[in-house]
C-alpha atoms as a PDB file:
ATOM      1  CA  UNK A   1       5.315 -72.911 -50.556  1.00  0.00           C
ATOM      2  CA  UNK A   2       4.557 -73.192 -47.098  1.00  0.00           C
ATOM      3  CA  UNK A   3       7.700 -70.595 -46.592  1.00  0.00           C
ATOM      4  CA  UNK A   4       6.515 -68.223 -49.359  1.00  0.00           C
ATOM      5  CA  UNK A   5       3.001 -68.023 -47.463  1.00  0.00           C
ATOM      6  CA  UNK A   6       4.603 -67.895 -43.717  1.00  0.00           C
ATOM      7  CA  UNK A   7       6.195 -64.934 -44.761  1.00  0.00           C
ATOM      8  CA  UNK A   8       3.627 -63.461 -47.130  1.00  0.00           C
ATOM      9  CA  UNK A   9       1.188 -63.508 -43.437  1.00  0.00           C
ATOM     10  CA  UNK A  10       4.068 -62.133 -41.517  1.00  0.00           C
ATOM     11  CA  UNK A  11       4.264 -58.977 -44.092  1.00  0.00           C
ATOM     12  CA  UNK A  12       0.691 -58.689 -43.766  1.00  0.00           C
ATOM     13  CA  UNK A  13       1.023 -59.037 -39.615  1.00  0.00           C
ATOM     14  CA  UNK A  14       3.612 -56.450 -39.413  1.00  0.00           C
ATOM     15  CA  UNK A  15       1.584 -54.290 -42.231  1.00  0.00           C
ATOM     16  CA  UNK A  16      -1.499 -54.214 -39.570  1.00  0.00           C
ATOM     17  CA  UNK A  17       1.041 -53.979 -37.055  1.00  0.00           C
ATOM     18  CA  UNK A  18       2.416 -50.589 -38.605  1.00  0.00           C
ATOM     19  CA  UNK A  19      -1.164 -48.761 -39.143  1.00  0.00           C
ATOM     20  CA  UNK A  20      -2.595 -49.943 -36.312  1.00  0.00           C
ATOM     21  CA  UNK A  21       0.573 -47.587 -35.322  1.00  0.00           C
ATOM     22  CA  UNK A  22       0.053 -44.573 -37.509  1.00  0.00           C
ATOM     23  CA  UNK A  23      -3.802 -44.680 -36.436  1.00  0.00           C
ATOM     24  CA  UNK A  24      -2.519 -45.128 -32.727  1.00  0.00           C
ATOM     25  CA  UNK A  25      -0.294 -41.916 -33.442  1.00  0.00           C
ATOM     26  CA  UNK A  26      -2.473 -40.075 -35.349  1.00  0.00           C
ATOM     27  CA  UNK A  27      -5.069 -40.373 -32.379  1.00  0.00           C
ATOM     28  CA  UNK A  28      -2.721 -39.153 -30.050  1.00  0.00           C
ATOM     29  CA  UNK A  29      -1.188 -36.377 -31.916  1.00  0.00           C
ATOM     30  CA  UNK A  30      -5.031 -34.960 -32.706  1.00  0.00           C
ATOM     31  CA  UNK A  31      -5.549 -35.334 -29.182  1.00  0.00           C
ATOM     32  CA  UNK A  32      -2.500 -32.855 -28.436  1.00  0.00           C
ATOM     33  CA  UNK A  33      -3.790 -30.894 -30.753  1.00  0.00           C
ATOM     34  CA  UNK A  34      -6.864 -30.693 -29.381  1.00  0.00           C
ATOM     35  CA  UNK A  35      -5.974 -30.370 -25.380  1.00  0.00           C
ATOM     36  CA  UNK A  36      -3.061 -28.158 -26.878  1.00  0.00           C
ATOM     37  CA  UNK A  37      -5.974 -25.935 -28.507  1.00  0.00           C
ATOM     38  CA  UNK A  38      -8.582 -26.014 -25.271  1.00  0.00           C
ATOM     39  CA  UNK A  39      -5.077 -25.022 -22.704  1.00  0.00           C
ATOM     40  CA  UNK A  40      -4.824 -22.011 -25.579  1.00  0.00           C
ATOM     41  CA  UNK A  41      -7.728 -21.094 -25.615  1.00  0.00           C
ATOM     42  CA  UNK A  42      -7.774 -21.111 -22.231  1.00  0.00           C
ATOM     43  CA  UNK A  43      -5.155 -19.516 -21.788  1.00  0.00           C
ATOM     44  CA  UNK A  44      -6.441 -16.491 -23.886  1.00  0.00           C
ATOM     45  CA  UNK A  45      -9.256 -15.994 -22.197  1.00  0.00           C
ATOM     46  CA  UNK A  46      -7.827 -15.739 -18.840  1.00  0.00           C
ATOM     47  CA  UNK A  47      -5.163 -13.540 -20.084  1.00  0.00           C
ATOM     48  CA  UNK A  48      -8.562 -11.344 -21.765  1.00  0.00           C
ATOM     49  CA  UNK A  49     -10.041 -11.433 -18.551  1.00  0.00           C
ATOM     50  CA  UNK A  50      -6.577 -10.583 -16.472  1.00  0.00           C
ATOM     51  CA  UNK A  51      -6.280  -7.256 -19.033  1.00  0.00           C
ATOM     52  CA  UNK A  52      -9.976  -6.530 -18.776  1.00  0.00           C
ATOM     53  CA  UNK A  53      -9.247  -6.881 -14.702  1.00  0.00           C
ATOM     54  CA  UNK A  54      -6.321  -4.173 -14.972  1.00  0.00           C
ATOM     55  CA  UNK A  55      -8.058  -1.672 -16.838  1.00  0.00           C
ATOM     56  CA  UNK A  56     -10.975  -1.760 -14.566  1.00  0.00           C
ATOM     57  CA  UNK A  57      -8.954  -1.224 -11.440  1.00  0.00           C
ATOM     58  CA  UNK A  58      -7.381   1.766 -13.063  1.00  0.00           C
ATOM     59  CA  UNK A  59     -11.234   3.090 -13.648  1.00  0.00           C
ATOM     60  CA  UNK A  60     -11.911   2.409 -10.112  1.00  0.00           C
ATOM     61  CA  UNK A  61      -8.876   4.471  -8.821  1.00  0.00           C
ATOM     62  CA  UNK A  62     -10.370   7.264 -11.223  1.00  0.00           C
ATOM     63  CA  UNK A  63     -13.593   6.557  -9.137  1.00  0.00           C
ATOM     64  CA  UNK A  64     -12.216   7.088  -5.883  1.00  0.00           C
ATOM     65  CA  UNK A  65     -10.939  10.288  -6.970  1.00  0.00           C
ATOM     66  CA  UNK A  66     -14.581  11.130  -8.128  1.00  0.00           C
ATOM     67  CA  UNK A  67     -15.346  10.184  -4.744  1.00  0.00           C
ATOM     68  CA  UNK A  68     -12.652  12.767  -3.127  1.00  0.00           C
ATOM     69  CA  UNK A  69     -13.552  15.276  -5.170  1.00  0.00           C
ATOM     70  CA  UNK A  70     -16.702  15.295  -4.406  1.00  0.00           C
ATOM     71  CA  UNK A  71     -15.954  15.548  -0.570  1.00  0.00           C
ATOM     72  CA  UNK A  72     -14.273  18.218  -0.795  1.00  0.00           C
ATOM     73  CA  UNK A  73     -17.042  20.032  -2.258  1.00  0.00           C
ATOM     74  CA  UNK A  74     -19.507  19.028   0.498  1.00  0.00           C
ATOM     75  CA  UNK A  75     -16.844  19.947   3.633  1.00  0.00           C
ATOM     76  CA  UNK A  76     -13.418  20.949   4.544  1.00  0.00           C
ATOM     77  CA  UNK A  77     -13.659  18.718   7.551  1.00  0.00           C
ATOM     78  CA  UNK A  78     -12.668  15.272   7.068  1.00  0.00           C
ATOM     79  CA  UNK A  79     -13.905  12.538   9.754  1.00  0.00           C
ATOM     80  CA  UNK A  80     -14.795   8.710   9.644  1.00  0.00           C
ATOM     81  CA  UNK A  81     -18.641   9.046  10.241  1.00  0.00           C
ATOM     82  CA  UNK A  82     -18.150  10.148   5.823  1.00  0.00           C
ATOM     83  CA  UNK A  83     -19.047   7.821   3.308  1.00  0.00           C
ATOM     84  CA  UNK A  84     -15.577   7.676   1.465  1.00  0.00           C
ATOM     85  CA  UNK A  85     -14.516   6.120   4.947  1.00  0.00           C
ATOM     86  CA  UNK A  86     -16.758   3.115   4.947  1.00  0.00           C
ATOM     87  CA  UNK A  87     -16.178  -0.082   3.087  1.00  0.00           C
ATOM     88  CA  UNK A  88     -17.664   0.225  -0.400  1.00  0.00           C
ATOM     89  CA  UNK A  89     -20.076  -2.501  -1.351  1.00  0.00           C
ATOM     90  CA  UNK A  90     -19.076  -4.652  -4.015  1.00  0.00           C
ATOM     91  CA  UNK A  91     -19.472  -2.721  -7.407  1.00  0.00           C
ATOM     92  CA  UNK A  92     -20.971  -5.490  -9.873  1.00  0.00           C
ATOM     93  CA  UNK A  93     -19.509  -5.468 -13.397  1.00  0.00           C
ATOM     94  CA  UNK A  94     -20.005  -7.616 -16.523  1.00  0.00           C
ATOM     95  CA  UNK A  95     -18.861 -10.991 -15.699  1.00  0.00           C
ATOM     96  CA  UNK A  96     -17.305  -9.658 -12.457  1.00  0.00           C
ATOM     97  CA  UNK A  97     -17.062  -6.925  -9.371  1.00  0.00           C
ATOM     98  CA  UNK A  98     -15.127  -3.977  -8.050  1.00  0.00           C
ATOM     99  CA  UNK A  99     -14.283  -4.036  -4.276  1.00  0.00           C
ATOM    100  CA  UNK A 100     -12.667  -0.386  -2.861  1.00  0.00           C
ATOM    101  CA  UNK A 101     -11.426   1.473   0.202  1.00  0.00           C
ATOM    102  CA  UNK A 102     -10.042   4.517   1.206  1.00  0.00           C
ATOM    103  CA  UNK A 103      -7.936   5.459   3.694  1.00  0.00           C
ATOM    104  CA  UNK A 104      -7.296   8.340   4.665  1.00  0.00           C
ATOM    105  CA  UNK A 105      -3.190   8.753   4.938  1.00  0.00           C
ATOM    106  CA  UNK A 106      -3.135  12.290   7.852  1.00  0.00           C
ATOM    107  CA  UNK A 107      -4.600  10.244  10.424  1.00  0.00           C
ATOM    108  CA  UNK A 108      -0.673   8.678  10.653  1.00  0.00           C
ATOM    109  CA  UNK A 109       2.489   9.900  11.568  1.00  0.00           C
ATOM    110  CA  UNK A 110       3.872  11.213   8.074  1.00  0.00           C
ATOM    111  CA  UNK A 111       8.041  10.449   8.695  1.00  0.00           C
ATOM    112  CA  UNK A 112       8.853  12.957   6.471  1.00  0.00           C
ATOM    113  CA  UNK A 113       8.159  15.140   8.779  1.00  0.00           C
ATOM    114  CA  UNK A 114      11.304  14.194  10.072  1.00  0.00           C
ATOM    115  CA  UNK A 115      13.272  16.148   8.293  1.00  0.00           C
ATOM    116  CA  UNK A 116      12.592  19.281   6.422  1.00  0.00           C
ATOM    117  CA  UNK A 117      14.918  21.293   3.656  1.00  0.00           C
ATOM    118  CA  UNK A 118      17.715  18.245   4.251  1.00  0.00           C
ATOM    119  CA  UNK A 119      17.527  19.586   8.768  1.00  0.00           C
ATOM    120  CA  UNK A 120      16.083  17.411  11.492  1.00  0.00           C
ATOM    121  CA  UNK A 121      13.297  19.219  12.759  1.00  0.00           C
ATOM    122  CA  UNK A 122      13.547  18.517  16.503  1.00  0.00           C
ATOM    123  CA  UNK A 123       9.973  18.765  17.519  1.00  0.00           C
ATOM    124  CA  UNK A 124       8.935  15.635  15.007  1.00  0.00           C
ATOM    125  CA  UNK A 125      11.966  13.767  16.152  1.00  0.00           C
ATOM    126  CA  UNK A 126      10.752  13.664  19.699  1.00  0.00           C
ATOM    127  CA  UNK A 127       7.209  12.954  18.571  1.00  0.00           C
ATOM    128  CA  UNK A 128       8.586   9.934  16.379  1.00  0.00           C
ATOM    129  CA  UNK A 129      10.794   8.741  19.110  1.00  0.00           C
ATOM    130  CA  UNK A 130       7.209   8.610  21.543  1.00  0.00           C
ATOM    131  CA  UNK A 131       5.709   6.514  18.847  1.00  0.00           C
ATOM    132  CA  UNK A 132       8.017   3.997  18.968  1.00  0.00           C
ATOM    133  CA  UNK A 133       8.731   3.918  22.919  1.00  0.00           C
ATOM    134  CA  UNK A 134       4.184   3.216  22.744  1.00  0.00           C
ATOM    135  CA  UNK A 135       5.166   0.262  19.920  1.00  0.00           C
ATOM    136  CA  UNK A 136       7.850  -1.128  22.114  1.00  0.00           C
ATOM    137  CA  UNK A 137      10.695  -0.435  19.460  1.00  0.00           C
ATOM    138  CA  UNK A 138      14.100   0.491  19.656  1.00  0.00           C
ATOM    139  CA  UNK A 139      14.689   4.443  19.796  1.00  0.00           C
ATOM    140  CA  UNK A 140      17.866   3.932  17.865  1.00  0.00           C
ATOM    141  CA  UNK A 141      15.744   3.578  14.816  1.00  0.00           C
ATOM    142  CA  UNK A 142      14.885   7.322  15.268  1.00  0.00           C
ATOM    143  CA  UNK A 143      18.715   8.056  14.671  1.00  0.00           C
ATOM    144  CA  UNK A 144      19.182   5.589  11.800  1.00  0.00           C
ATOM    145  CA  UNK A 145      16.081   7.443   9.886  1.00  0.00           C
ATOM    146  CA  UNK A 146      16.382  10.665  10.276  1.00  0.00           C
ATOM    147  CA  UNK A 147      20.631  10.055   8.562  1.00  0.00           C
ATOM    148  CA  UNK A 148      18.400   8.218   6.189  1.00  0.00           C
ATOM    149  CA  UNK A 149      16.566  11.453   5.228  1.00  0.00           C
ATOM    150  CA  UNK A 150      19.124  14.332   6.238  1.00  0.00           C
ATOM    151  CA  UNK A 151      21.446  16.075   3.726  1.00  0.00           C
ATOM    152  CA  UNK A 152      24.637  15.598   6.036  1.00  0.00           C
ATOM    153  CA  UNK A 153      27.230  12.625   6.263  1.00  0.00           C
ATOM    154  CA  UNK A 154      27.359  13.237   9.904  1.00  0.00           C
ATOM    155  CA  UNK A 155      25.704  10.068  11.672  1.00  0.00           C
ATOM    156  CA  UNK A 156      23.288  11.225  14.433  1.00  0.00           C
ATOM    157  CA  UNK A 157      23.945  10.388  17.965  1.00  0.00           C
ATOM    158  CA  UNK A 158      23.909   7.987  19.704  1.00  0.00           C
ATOM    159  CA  UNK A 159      22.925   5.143  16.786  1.00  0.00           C
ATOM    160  CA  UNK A 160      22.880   7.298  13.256  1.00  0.00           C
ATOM    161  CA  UNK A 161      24.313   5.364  10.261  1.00  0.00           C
ATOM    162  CA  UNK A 162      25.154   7.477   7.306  1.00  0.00           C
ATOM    163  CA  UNK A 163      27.459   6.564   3.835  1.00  0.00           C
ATOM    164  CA  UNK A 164      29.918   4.397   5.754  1.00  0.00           C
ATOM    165  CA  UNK A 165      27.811   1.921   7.820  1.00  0.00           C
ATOM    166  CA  UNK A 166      25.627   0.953   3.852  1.00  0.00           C
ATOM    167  CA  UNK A 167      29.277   0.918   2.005  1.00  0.00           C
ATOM    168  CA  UNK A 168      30.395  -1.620   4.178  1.00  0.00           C
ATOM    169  CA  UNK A 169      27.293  -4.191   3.390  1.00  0.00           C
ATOM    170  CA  UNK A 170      26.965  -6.552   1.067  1.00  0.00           C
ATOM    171  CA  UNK A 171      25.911  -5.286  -1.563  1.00  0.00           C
ATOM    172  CA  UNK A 172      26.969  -1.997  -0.545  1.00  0.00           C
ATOM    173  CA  UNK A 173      24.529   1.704  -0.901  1.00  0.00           C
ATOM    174  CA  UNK A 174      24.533   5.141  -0.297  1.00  0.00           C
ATOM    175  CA  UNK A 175      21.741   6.487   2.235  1.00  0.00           C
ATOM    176  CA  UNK A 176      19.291   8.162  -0.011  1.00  0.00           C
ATOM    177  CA  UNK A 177      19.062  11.916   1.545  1.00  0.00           C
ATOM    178  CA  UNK A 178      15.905  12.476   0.520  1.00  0.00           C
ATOM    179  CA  UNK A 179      12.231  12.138   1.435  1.00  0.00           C
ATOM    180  CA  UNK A 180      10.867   9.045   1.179  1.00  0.00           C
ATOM    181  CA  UNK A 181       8.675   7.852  -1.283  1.00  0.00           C
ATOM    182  CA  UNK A 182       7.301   4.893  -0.297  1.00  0.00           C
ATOM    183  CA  UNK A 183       7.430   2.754   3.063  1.00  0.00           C
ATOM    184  CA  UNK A 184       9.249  -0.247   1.904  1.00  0.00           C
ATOM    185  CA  UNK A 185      12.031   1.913   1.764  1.00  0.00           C
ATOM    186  CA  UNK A 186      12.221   1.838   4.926  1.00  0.00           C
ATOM    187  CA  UNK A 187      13.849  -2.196   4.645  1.00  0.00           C
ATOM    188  CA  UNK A 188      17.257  -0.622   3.672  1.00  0.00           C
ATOM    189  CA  UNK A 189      17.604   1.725   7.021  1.00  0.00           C
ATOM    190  CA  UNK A 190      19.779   0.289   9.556  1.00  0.00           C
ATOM    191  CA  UNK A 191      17.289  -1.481  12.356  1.00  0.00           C
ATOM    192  CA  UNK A 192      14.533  -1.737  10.019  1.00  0.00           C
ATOM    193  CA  UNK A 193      12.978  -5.253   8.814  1.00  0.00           C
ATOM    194  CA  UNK A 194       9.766  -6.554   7.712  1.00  0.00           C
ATOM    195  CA  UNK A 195       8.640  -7.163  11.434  1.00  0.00           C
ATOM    196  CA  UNK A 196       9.589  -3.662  12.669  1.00  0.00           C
ATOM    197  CA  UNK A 197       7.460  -2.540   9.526  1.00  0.00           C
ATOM    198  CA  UNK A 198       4.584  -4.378   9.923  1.00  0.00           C
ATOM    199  CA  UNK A 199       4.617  -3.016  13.335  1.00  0.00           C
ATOM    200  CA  UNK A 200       5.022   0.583  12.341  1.00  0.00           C
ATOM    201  CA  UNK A 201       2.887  -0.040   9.145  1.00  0.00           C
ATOM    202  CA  UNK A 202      -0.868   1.194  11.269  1.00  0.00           C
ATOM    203  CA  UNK A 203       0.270   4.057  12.214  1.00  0.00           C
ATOM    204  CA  UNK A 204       3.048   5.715   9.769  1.00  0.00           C
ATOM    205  CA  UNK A 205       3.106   7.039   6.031  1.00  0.00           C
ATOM    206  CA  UNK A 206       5.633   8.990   3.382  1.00  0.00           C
ATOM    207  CA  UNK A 207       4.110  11.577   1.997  1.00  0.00           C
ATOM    208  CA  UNK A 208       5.195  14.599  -0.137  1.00  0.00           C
ATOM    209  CA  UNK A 209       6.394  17.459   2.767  1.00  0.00           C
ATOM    210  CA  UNK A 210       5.252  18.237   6.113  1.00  0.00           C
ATOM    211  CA  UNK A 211       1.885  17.206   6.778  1.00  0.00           C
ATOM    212  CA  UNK A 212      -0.057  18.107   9.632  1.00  0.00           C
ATOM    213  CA  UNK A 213      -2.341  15.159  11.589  1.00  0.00           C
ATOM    214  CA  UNK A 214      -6.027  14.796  11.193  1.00  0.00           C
ATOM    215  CA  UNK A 215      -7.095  14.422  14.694  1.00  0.00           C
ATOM    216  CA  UNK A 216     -10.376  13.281  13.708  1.00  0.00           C
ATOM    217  CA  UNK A 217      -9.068  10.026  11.784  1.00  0.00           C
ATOM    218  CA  UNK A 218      -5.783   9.415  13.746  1.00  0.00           C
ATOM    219  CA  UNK A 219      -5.343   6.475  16.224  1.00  0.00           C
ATOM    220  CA  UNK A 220      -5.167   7.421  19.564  1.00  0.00           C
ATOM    221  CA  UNK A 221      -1.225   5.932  19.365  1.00  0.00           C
ATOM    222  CA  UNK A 222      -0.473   8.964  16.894  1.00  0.00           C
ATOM    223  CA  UNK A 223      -2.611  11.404  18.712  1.00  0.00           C
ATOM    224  CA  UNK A 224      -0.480   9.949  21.900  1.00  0.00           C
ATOM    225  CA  UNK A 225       2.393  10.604  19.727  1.00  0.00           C
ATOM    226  CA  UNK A 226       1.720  14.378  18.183  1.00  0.00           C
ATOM    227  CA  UNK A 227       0.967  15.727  21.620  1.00  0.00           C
ATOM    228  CA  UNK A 228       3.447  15.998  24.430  1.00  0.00           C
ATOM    229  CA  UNK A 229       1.558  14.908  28.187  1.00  0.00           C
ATOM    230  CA  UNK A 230      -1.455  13.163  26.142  1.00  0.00           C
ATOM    231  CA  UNK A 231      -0.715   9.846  26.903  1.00  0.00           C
ATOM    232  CA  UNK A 232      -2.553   6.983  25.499  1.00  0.00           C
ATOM    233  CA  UNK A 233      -5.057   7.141  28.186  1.00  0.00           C
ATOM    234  CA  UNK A 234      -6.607  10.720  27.156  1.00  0.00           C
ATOM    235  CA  UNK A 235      -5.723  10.109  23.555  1.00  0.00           C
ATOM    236  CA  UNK A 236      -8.027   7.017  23.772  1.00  0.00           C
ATOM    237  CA  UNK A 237     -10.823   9.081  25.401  1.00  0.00           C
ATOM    238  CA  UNK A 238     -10.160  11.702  22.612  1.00  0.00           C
ATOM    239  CA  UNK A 239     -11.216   9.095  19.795  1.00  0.00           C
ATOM    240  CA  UNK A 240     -14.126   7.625  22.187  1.00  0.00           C
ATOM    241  CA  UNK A 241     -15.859  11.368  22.113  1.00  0.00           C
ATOM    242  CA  UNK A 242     -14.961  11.796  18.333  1.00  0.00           C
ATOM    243  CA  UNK A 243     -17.069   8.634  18.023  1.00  0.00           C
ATOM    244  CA  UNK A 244     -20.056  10.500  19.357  1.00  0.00           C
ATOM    245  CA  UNK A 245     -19.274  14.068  17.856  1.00  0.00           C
ATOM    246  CA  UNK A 246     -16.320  14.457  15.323  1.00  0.00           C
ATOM    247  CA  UNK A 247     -13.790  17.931  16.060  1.00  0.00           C
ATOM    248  CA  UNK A 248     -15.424  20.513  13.863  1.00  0.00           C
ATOM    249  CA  UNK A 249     -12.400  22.874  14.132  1.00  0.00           C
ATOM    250  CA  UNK A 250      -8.874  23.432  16.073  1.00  0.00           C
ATOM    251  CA  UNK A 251     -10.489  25.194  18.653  1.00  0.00           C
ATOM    252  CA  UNK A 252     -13.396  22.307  19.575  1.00  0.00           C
ATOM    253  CA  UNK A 253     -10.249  19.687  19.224  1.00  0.00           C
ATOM    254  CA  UNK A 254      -8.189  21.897  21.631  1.00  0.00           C
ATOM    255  CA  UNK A 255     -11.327  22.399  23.829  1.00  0.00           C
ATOM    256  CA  UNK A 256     -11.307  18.763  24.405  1.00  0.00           C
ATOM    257  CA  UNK A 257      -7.897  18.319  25.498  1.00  0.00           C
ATOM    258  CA  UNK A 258      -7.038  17.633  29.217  1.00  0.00           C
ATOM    259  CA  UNK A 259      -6.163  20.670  30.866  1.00  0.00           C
ATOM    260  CA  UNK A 260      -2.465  21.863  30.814  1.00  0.00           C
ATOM    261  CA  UNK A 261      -1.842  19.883  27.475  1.00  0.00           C
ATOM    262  CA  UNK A 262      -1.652  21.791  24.239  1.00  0.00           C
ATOM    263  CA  UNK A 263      -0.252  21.205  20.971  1.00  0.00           C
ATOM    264  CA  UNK A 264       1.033  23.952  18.246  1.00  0.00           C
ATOM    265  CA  UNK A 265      -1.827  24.262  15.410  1.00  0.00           C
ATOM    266  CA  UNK A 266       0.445  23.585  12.197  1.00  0.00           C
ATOM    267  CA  UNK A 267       0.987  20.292  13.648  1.00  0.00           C
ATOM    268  CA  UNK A 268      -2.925  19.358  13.752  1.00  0.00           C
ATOM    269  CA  UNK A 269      -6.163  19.599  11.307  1.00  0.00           C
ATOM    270  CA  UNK A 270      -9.646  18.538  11.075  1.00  0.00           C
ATOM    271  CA  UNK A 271      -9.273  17.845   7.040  1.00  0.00           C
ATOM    272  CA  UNK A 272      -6.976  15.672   4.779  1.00  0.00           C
ATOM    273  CA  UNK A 273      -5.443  16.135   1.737  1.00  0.00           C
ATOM    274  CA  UNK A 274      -3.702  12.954   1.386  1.00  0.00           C
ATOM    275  CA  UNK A 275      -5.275   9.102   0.837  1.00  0.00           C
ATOM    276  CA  UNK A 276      -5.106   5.702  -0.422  1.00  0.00           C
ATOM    277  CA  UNK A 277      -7.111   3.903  -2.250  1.00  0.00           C
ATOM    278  CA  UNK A 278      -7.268   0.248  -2.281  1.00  0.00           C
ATOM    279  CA  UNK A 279      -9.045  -1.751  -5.093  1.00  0.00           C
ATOM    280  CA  UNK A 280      -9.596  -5.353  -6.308  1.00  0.00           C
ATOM    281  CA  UNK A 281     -11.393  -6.478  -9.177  1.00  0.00           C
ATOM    282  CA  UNK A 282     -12.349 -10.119 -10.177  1.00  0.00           C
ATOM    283  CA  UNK A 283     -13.572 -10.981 -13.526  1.00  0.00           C
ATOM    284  CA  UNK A 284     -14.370 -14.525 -14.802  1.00  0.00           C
ATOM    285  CA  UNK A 285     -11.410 -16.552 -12.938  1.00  0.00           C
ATOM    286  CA  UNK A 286      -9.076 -13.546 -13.173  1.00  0.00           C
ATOM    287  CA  UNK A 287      -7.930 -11.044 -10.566  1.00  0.00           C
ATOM    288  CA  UNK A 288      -6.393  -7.690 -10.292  1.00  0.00           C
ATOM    289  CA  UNK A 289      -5.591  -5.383  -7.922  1.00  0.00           C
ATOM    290  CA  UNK A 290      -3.728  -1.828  -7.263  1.00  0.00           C
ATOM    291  CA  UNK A 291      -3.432   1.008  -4.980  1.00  0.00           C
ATOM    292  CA  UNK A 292      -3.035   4.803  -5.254  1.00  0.00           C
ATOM    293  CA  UNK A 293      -2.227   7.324  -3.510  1.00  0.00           C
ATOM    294  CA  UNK A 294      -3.939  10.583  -4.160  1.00  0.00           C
ATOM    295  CA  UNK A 295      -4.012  14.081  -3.429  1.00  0.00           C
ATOM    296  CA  UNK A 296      -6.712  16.856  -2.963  1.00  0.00           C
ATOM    297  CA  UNK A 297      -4.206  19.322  -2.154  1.00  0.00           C
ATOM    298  CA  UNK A 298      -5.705  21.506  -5.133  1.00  0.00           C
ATOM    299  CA  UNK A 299      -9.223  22.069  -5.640  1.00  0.00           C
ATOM    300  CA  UNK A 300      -9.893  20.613  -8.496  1.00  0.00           C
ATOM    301  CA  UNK A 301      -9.467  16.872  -9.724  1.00  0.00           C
ATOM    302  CA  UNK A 302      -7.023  15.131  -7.084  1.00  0.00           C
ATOM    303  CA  UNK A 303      -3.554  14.117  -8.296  1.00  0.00           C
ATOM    304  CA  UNK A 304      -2.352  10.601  -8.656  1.00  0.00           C
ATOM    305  CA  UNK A 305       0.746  10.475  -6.696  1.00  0.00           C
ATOM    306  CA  UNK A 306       2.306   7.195  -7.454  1.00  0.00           C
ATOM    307  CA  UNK A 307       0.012   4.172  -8.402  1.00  0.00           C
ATOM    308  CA  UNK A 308       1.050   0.122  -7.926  1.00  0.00           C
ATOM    309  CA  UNK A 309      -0.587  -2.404  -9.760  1.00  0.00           C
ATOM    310  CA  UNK A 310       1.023  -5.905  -8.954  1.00  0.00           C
END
């Protein structure tokens, strides 16, 4: 008897035992569910406000163009006194804001001047090689770029690399001779690395053909650069008096200049046709961001010229 009823209670022990456990388990697994459910949820709406982010940075870049176009309309002459030069106030949106710059991309040494119709144009190589004697880099980069850019296989004295210095690396490449398209190209010419590039970066750009410097937005390094027997000395007064009066024309710019300097008028201008546009947007917890490059070569709505939106 006693038996019969020890093991009738131990049934009943290991009965509340075993849903004790299925409540236990049922607790936890709705409690999955439910933290499962809030990450989702989550989840989607930071992924609603990520997409919302994108598409509003790709209506900003179509407001700096608004912005561009409408400069052009006002002058020819671009300077930095303009509004699409000054840091944009924060745009508010819903549940957010747009933050935006431009920049304008003649004020730097465009190294695609370099080379023009696959030939090294001579002039531009002794302006480049300036730049980088007044950044304290190598001048064998010079000869490593312009192979980089030229139709010919021929490696330029004294430090070109051409097809058979890249085939030997690991992995191995063919220079590209072309133009480039974007500076970050510049990390697979011989010399070049991300410190050499950051130290270029203020005062060089790719852009589509020869361009021709805006000497009212350029740095008095590239103004040092673009005109033989400146100097950074002058070139640094140059930008001090554009401060006070912007160059209204070639001949005012090449009034200014120190006497017995001169520089040939294709290679400067007092308007732009090429810029960047920077742009971040934050909405909720989300963020996006993008630049474009853009240009008012034509007179009507400027071109996107490539766009990146990391």
């Amino acid at each position: 008897m006693r038996c019969g009823r020890r093991s009738q209670l131990r049934q009943n022990g290991a009965a509340i035992i075993f849903a004790m456990g299925v409540v236990a388990f049922a607790t936890v697994a709705a409690s999955a569910i439910l933290v499962s459910q809030g990450i989702w949820s989550r989840q989607s709406q930071l992924s609603n406000e990520y997409v919302q982010a994108q598409a509003m940075v790709q209506a900003g870049a179509d407001w700096m163009r608004a912005v561009l176009k409408d400069d052009r309309h006002l002058s020819n002459v671009d300077h930095l006194g303009e509004p699409w030069a000054q840091q944009i106030p924060a745009m508010p949106i819903e549940n957010g804001r747009l933050t935006a710059q431009i920049h304008d991309q003649q004020g730097m040494f465009n190294l695609n001047n370099l080379v023009q119709d696959g030939k090294i144009i001579a002039s531009q190589f002794a302006s480049f090689k300036r730049l980088l004697a007044l950044l304290d880099l190598p001048s064998a980069l010079a000869d490593s770029l312009v192979d980089w850019l030229d139709a010919d296989n021929a490696p330029h004295p004294p430090s070109g690399a051409e097809d058979e210095h890249y085939l030997s690396l690991n992995p191995p490449y063919l220079t590209a001779n072309r133009p480039l398209i974007d500076l970050a190209e510049l990390l697979r010419v011989r010399g070049f690395n991300r410190a050499v590039l950051g130290r270029m970066r203020p005062y060089v750009t790719a852009l589509p053909g020869s361009t021709a410097i805006n000497v009212n937005t350029a740095p008095p390094e590239v103004l040092a650069t673009v005109i033989e027997g400146l100097g950074i000395g002058n070139a640094r007064v140059l930008v001090a008096q554009r401060e006070r009066a912007y160059f209204r024309d070639h001949a005012d710019f090449l009034n200014r200049l120190p006497q017995g300097v001169a520089v040939e008028a294709e290679d400067i201008s007092t308007s732009s046709n090429y810029f960047e546009a920077s742009l971040h947007v934050t909405i909720g917890e989300a963020q996006a961001e993008g630049t474009v490059l853009l240009s008012r070569v034509d007179v009507g709505w400027p071109l996107i010229i490539w766009c990146k939106y990391p």
